[in-house]
Protein backbone atom coordinates (compact mmCIF):
# COMPACT_ATOMS: atom_id res chain seq x y z
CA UNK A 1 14.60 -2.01 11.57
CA UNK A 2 11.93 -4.42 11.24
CA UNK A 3 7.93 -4.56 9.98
CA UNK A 4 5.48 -6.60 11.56
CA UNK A 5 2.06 -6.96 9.47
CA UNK A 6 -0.95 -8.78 10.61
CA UNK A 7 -2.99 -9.53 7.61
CA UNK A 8 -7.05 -10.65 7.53
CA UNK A 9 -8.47 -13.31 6.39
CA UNK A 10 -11.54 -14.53 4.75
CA UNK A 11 -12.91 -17.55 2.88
CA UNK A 12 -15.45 -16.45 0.35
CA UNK A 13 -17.99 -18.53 -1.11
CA UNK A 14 -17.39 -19.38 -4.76
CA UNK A 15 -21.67 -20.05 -5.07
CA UNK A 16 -22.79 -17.22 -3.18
CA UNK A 17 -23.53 -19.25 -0.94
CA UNK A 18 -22.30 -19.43 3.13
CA UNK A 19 -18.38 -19.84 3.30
CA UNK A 20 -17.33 -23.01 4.09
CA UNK A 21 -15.03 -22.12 6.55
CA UNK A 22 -14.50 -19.36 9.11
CA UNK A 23 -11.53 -17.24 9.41
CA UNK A 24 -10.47 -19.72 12.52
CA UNK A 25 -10.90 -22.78 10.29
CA UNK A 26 -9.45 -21.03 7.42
CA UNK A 27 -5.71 -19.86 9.46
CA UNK A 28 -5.60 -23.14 10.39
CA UNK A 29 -6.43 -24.57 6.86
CA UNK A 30 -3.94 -21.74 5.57
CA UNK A 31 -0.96 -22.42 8.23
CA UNK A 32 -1.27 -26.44 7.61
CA UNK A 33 2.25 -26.73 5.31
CA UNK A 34 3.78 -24.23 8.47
CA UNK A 35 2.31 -27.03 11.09
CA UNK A 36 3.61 -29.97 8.89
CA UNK A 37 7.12 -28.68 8.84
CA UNK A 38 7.73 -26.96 12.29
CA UNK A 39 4.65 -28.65 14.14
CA UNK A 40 3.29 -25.37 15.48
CA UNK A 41 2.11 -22.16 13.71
CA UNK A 42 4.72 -19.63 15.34
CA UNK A 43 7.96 -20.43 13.34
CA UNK A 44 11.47 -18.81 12.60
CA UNK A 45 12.27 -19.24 8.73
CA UNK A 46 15.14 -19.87 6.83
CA UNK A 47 15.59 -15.74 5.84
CA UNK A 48 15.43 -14.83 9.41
CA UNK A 49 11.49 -13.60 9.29
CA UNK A 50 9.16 -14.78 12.04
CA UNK A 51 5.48 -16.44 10.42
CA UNK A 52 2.83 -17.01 13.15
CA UNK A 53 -0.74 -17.27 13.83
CA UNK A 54 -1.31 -14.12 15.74
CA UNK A 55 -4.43 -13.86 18.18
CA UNK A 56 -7.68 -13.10 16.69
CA UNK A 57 -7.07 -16.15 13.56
CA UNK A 58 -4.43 -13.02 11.96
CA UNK A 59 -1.66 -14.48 9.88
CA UNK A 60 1.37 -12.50 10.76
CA UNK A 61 4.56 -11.94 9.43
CA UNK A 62 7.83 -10.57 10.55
CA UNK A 63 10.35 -9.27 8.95
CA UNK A 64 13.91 -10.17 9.85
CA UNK A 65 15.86 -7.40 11.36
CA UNK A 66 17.35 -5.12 8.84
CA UNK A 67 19.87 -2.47 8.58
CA UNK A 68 19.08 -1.07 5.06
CA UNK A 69 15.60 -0.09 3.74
CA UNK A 70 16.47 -2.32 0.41
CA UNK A 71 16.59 -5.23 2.44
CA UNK A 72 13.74 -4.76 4.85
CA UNK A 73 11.33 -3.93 1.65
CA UNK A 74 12.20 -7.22 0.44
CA UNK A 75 12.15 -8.75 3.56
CA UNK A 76 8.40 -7.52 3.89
CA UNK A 77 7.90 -8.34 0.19
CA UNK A 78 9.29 -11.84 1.06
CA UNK A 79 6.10 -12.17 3.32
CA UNK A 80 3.46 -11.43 1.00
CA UNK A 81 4.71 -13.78 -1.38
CA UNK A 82 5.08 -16.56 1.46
CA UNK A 83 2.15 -16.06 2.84
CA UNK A 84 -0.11 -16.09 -1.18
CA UNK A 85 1.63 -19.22 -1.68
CA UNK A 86 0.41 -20.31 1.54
CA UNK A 87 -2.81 -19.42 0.86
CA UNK A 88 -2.27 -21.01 -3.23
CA UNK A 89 -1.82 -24.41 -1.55
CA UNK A 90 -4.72 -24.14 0.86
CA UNK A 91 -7.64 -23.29 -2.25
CA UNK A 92 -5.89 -25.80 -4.12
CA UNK A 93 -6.77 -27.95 -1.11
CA UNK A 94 -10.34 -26.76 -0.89
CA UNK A 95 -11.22 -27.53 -4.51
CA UNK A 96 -9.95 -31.06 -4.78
CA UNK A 97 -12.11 -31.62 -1.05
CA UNK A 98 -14.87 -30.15 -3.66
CA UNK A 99 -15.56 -27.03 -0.96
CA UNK A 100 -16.80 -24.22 -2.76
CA UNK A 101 -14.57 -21.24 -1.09
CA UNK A 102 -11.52 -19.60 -1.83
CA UNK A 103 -9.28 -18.23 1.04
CA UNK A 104 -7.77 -14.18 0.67
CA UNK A 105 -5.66 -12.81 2.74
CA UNK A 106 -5.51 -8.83 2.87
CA UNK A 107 -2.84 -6.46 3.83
CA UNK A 108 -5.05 -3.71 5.27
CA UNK A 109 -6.43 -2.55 8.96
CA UNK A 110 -10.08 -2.40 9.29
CA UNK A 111 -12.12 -5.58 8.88
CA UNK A 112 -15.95 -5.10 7.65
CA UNK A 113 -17.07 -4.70 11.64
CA UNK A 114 -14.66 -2.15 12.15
CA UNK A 115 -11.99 -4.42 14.16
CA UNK A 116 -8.49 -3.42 13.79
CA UNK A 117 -5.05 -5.35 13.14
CA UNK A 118 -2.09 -3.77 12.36
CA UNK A 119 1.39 -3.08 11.18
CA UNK A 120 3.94 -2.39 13.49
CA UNK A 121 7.26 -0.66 12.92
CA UNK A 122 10.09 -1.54 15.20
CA UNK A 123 13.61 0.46 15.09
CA UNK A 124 16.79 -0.56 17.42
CA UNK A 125 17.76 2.86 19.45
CA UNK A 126 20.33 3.57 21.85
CA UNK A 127 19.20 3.15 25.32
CA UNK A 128 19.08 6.99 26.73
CA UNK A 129 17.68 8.24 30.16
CA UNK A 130 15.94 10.85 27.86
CA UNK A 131 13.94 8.15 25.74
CA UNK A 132 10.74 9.38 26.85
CA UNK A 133 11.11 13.00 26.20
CA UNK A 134 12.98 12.00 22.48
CA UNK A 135 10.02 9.69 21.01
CA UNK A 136 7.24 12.06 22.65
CA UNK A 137 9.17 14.86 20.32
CA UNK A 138 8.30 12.41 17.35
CA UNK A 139 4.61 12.21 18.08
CA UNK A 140 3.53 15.04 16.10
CA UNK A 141 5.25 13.53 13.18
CA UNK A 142 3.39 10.56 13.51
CA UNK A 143 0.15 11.59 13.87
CA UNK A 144 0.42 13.87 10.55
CA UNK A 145 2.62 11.06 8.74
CA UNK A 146 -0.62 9.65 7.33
CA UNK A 147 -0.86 12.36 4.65
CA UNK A 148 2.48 10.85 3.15
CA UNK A 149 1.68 7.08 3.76
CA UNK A 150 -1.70 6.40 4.58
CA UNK A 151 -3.11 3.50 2.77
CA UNK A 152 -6.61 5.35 2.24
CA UNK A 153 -9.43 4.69 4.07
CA UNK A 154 -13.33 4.45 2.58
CA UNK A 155 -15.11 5.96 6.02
CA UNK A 156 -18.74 5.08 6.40
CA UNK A 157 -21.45 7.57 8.32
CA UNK A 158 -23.97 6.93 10.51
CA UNK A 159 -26.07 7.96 7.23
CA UNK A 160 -24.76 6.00 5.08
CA UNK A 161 -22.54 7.98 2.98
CA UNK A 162 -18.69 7.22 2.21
CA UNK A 163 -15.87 9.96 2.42
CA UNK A 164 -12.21 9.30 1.65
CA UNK A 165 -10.18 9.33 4.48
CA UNK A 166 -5.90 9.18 4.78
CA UNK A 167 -5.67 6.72 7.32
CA UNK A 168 -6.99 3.12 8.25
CA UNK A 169 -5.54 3.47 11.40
CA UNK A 170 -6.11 7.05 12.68
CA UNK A 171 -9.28 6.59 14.07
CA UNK A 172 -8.08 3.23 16.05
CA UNK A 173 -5.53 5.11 18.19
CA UNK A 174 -6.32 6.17 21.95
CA UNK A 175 -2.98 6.98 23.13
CA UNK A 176 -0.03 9.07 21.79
CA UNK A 177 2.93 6.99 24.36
CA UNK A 178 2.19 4.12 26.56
CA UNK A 179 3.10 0.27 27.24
CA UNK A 180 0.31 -1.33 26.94
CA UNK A 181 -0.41 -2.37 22.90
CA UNK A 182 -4.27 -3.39 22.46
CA UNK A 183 -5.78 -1.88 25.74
CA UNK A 184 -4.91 1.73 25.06
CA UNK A 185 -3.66 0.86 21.62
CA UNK A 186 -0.66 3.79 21.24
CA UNK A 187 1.00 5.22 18.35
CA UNK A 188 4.17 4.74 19.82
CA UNK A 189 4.37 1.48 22.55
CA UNK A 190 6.89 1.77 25.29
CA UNK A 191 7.69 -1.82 26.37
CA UNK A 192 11.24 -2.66 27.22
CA UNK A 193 11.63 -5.32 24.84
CA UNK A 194 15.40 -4.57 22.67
CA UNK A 195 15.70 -8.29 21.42
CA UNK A 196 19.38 -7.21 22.08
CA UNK A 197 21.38 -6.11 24.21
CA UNK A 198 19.68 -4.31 26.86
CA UNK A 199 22.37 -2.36 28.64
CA UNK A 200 22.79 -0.80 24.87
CA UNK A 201 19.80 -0.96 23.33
CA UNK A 202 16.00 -0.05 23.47
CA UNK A 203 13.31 -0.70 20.53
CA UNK A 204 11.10 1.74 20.02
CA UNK A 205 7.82 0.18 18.90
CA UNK A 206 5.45 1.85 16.35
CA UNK A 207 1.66 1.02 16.29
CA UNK A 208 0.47 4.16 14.12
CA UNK A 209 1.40 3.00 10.63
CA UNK A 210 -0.98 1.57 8.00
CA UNK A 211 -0.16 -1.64 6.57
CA UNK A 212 1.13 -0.63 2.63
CA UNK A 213 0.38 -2.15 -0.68
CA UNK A 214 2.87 -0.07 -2.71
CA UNK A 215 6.66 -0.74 -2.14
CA UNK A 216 7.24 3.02 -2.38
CA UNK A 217 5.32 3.80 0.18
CA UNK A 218 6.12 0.88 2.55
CA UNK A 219 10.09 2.53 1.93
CA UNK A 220 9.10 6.12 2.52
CA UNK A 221 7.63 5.08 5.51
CA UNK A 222 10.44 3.30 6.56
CA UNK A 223 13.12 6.17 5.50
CA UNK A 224 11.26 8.80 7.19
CA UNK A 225 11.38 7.56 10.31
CA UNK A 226 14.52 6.43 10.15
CA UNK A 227 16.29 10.01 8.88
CA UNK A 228 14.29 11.59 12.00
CA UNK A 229 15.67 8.95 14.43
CA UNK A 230 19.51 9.15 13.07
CA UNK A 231 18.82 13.08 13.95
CA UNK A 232 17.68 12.10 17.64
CA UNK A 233 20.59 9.95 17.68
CA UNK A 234 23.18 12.24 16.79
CA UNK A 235 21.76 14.73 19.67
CA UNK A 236 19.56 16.91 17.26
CA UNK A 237 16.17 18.36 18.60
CA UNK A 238 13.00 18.06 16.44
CA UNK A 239 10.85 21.64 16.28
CA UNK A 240 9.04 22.39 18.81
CA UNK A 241 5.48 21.02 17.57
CA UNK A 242 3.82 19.17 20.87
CA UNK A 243 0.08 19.07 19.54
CA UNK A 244 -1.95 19.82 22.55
CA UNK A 245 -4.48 17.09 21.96
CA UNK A 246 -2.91 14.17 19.67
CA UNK A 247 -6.14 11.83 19.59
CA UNK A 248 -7.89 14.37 17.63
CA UNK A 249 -5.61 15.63 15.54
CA UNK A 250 -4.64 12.34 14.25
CA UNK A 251 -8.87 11.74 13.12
CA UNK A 252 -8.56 15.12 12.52
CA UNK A 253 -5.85 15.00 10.00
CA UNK A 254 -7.39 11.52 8.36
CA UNK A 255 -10.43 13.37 7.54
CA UNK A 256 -9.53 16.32 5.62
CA UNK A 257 -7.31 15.28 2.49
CA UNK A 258 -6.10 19.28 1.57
CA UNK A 259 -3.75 18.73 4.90
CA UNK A 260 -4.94 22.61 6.07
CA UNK A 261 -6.75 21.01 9.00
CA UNK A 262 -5.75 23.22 11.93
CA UNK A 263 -4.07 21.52 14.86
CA UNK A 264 -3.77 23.00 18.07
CA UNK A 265 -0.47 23.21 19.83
CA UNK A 266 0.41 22.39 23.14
CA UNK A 267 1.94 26.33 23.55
CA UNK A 268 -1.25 27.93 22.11
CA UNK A 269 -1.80 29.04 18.53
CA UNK A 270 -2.53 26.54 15.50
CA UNK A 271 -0.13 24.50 13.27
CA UNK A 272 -1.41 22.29 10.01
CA UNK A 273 -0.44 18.42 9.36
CA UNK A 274 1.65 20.32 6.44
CA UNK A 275 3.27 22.47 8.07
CA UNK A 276 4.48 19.52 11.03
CA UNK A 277 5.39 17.45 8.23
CA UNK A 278 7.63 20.29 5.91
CA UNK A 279 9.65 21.20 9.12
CA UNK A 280 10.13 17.85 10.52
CA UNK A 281 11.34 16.69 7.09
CA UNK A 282 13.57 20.02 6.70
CA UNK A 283 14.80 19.49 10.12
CA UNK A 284 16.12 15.77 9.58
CA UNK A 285 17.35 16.91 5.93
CA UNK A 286 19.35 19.89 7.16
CA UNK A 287 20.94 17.34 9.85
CA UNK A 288 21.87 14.93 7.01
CA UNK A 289 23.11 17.46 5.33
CA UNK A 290 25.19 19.46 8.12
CA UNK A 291 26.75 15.98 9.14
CA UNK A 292 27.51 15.29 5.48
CA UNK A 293 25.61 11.79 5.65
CA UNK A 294 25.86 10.00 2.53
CA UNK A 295 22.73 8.50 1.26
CA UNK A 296 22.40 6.17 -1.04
CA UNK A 297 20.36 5.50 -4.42
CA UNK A 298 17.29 3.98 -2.43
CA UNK A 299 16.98 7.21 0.38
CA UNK A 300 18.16 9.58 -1.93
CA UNK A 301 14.68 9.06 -3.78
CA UNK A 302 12.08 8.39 -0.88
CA UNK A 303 13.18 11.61 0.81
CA UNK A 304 12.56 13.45 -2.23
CA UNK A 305 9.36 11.33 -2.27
CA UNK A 306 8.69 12.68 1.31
CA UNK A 307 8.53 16.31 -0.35
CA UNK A 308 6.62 15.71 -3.77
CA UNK A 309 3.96 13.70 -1.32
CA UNK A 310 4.16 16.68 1.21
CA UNK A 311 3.78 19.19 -1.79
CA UNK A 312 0.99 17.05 -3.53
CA UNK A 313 -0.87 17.41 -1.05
CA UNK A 314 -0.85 21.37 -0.30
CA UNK A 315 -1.14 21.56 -4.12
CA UNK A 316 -4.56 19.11 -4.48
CA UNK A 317 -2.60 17.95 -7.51
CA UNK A 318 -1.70 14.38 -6.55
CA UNK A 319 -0.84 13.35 -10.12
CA UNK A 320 2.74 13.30 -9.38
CA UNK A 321 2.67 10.70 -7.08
CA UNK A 322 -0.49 8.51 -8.01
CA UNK A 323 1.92 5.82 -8.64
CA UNK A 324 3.83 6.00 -5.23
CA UNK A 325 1.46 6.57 -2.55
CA UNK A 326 -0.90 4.53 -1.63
CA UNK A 327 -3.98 6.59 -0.41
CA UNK A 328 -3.61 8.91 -3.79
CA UNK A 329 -3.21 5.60 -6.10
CA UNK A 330 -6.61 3.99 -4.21
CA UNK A 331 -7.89 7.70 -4.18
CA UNK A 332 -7.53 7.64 -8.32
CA UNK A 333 -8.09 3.70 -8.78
CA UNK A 334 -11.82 4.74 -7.18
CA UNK A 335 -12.67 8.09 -9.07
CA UNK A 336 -11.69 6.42 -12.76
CA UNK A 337 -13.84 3.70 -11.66
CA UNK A 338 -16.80 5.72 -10.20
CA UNK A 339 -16.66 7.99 -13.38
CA UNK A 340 -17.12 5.05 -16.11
CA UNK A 341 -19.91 3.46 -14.07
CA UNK A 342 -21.52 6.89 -12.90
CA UNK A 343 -21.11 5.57 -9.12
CA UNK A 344 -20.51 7.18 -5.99
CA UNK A 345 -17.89 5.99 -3.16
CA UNK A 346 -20.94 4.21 -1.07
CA UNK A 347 -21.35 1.80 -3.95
CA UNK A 348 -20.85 -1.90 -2.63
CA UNK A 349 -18.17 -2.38 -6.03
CA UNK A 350 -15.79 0.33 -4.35
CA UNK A 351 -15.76 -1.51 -1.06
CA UNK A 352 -15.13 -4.70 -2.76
CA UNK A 353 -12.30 -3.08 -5.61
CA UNK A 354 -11.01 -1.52 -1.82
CA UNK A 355 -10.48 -5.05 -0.72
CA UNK A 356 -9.21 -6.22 -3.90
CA UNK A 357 -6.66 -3.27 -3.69
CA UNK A 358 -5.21 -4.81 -0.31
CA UNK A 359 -5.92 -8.41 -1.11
CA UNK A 360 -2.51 -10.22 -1.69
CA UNK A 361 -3.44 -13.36 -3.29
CA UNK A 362 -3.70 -14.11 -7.15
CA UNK A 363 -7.10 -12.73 -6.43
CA UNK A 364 -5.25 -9.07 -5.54
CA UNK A 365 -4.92 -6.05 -7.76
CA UNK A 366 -1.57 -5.12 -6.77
CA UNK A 367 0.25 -7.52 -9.59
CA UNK A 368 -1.40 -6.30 -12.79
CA UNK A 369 -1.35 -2.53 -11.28
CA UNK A 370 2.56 -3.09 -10.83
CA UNK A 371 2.78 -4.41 -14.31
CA UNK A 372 0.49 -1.96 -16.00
CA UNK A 373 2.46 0.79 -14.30
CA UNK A 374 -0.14 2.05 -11.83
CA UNK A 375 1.63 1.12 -9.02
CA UNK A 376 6.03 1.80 -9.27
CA UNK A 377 8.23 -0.90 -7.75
CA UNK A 378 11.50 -0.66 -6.12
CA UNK A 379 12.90 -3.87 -6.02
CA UNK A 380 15.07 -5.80 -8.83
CA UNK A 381 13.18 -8.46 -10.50
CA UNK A 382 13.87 -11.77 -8.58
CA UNK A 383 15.01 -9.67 -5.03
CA UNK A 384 11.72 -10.42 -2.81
CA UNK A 385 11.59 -14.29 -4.62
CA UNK A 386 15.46 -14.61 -3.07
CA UNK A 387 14.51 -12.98 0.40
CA UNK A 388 11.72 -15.70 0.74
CA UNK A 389 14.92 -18.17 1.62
CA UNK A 390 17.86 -16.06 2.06
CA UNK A 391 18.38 -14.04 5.29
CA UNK A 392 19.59 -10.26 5.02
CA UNK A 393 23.18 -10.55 5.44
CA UNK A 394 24.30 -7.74 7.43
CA UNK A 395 22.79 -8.34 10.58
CA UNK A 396 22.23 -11.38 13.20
CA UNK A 397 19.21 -12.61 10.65
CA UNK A 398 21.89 -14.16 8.68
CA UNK A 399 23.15 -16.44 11.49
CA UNK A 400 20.05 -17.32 12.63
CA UNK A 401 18.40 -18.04 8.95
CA UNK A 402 21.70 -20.25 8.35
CA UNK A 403 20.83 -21.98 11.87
CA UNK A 404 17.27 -22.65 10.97
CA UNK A 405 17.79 -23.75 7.26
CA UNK A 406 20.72 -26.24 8.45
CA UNK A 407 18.44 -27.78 11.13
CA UNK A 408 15.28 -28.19 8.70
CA UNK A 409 16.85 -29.71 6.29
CA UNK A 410 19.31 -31.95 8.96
CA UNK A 411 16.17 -32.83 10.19
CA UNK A 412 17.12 -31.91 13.91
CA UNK A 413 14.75 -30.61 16.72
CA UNK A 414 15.57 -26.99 17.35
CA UNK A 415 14.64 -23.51 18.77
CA UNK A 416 15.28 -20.21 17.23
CA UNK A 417 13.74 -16.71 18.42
CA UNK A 418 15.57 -13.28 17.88
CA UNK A 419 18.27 -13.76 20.80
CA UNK A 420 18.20 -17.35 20.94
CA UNK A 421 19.25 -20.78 18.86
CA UNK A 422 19.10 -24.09 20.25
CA UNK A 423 19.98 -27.32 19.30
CA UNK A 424 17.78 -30.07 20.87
CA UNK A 425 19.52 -33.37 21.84
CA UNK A 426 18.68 -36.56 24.07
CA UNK A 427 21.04 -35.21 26.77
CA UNK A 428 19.54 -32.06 26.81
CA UNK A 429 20.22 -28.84 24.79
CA UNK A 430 22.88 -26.90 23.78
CA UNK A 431 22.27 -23.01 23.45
CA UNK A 432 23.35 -20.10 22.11
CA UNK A 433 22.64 -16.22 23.09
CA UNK A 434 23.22 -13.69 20.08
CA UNK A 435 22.67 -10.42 21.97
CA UNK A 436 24.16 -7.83 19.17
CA UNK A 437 21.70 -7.19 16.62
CA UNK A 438 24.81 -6.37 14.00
CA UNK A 439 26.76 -9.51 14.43
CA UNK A 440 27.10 -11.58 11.03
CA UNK A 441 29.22 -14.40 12.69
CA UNK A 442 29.33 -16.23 15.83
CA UNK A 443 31.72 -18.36 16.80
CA UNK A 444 29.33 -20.35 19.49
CA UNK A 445 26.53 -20.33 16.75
CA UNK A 446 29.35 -21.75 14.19
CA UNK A 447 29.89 -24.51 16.50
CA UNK A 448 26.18 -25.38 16.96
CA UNK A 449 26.12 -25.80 13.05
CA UNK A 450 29.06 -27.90 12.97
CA UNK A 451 27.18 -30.16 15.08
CA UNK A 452 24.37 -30.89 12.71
């Protein structure tokens, strides 16, 4: 499993008055340590993760491939902290050049002219003549998923007025399935790209998801997903839920927080996002069960988390989870906030506490709301500092984080992508090919070490 999360980016005037750099000047102001060590902005690091400059000036960061949700939440942890210290080092920069701005950077989906950038989800599958018909069974769980992990959404009317919505991202999808990515823009994109082994493998690649501030939510995401695909895996059929017109039930379901929205089904008759999401969840549960999986500490809890979220919901009492999920913690970070100032959701303070919420800089809300308990973590102090240099070590990340770190700091040329390491010398280069995702050592790659 891996997460992929392009973030925005801003420099904000510290006078009020124009910024003093635009969001092209400011990635490139941002990514200057990242061009000073690997002289380009699309780099592999030393704990496996991929840090670019994506199209559109979007900082984006890659997780390293993992095989546990522990290590891919600190993996994606790993590259907020990277990426603040990044942006640390670049407003130091700006106030000793005496420019008056100060560069955020903002885990969300919707800039302020309604452009979208976004977080995608990629899981390793087997590679199946039925892959088509297997992920299109997933699609209704995806388009209702937002009631469980949306990151809240402030949507603006023609008139003016605010209402709170699940889901950044809902009303930026045009397609359920296809393989094109910002054309059509699908929840689910079908290019053949494993990054392994393709005779074995296929990665299923999933646009739909918000990008997440709290780690409990980033996990259930995560967890979800994967108990649903281990079901598919195993040969286990999803209910029968094929949503007769996906594009509007996904706005459908963003727009109506009591999750009663009625959702017409491909057979006839009506279904709710509730309903989709209590049997899919039963469904993969029941599987676990009847196989006698074993889950550990970390699932054990976010698939309980899938129900209280699923329940809160149906309920309108989200006070159970207001610490867990991000659209309820934003939805109850705004009301406390509207009711001591006597404002309404349109007021230009909630759009800027929204971007606070998302903003993960020093600037950023999500430290002190961690802290103070608003916001539960996960993650053992010290865990996402560690992942910032050391590679998850029970899959291929670790050989190629070891490859990457030993080059740095032997100051050799080199290339590294997910398949690939090579060692750049005057008569040419020697490569190797690491085509199973699961492989911890490798004798070629051991040998290309030795060398530097």
């Amino acid at each position: 499993m891996g997460i992929e999360t392009e973030y925005g980016i801003t420099c904000a005037s510290m006078n009020g008055g124009t910024p003093p750099l635009d969001p092209e000047e400011s990635a490139q102001r941002l990514f200057r340590p990242v061009i000073a060590q690997s002289r380009s902005t699309n780099t592999f690091l030393g704990n496996g993760a991929r840090l670019y400059l994506d199209v559109g000036s979007h900082p984006e960061y890659a997780t390293a491939e993992c095989d546990s949700v522990d290590d891919l939440l600190a993996n994606d942890r790993a590259g907020e902290l990277l990426f603040a210290d990044l942006a640390a080092q670049a407003n130091t920069s700006l106030e000793s050049e005496g420019l008056a701005g100060r560069i955020h950077l903002f885990k969300n989906n919707l800039d302020a002219e309604g452009n979208s950038f976004g977080c995608h989800e990629n899981y390793l599958v087997s590679r199946r003549p039925d892959y088509r018909s297997r992920i299109s069974s997933m699609v209704p769980y995806f388009v209702t998923r937002q009631i469980c992990t949306g990151a809240g959404h402030l949507a603006r009317g023609d008139d003016g007025s605010v209402r709170y919505e699940f889901s950044q991202r809902a009303r930026q999808m045009w397609d359920a399935i296809s393989s094109a990515s910002t054309r059509s823009r699908p929840m689910i994109n079908t290019r053949d790209e494993p990054h392994g082994d393709a005779e074995k493998y296929r990665r299923m690649h999933v646009i739909v998801g918000d990008s997440n501030i709290a780690q409990t939510t980033t996990a259930l995401k995560v967890a979800a997903t994967e108990a649903i695909l281990i079901m598919i895996e195993d040969g286990g059929i999803l209910p029968n839920l094929a949503l007769a017109e996906p594009m509007e039930a996904i706005r459908a379901t963003s727009a109506d927080l009591s999750g009663q929205t009625p959702l017409e089904l491909e057979s006839g008759g009506t279904t709710t996002p509730i309903d989709i999401q209590r049997r899919t969840r039963d469904a993969a549960l029941n599987h676990l069960d009847r196989k006698g999986y074993e889950l550990d500490e970390t699932r054990t809890y976010l698939l309980d988390l899938w129900g209280r979220a699923i329940d809160a919901v149906d309920s309108g009492d989200y006070s159970g989870i207001v610490t867990e999920i991000d659209w309820a913690a934003k939805l109850n970070l705004f009301s406390r906030y509207c009711d001591r100032g006597g404002l309404t959701f349109a007021d230009p303070r909630i759009a800027r506490l929204n971007l606070a919420y998302h903003d993960i800089t020093a600037n950023g809300l999500r430290g002190s709301m961690e802290q103070g308990g608003l916001l539960r973590t996960l993650l053992p102090e010290g865990i996402a500092e560690r992942a910032m240099t050391v590679p998850p070590q029970t899959t291929r990340a670790k050989i190629r984080g070891e490859f990457v770190s030993r080059a740095q700091d032997g100051r050799r040329d080199y290339m590294a992508d997910w398949m690939n390491l090579r060692l750049m010398e005057a008569q040419g280069a020697r490569s190797v090919v690491l085509k199973d995702p699961f492989a911890t050592v490798d004798e070629a790659a051991d040998s290309l070490m030795a060398e530097i």
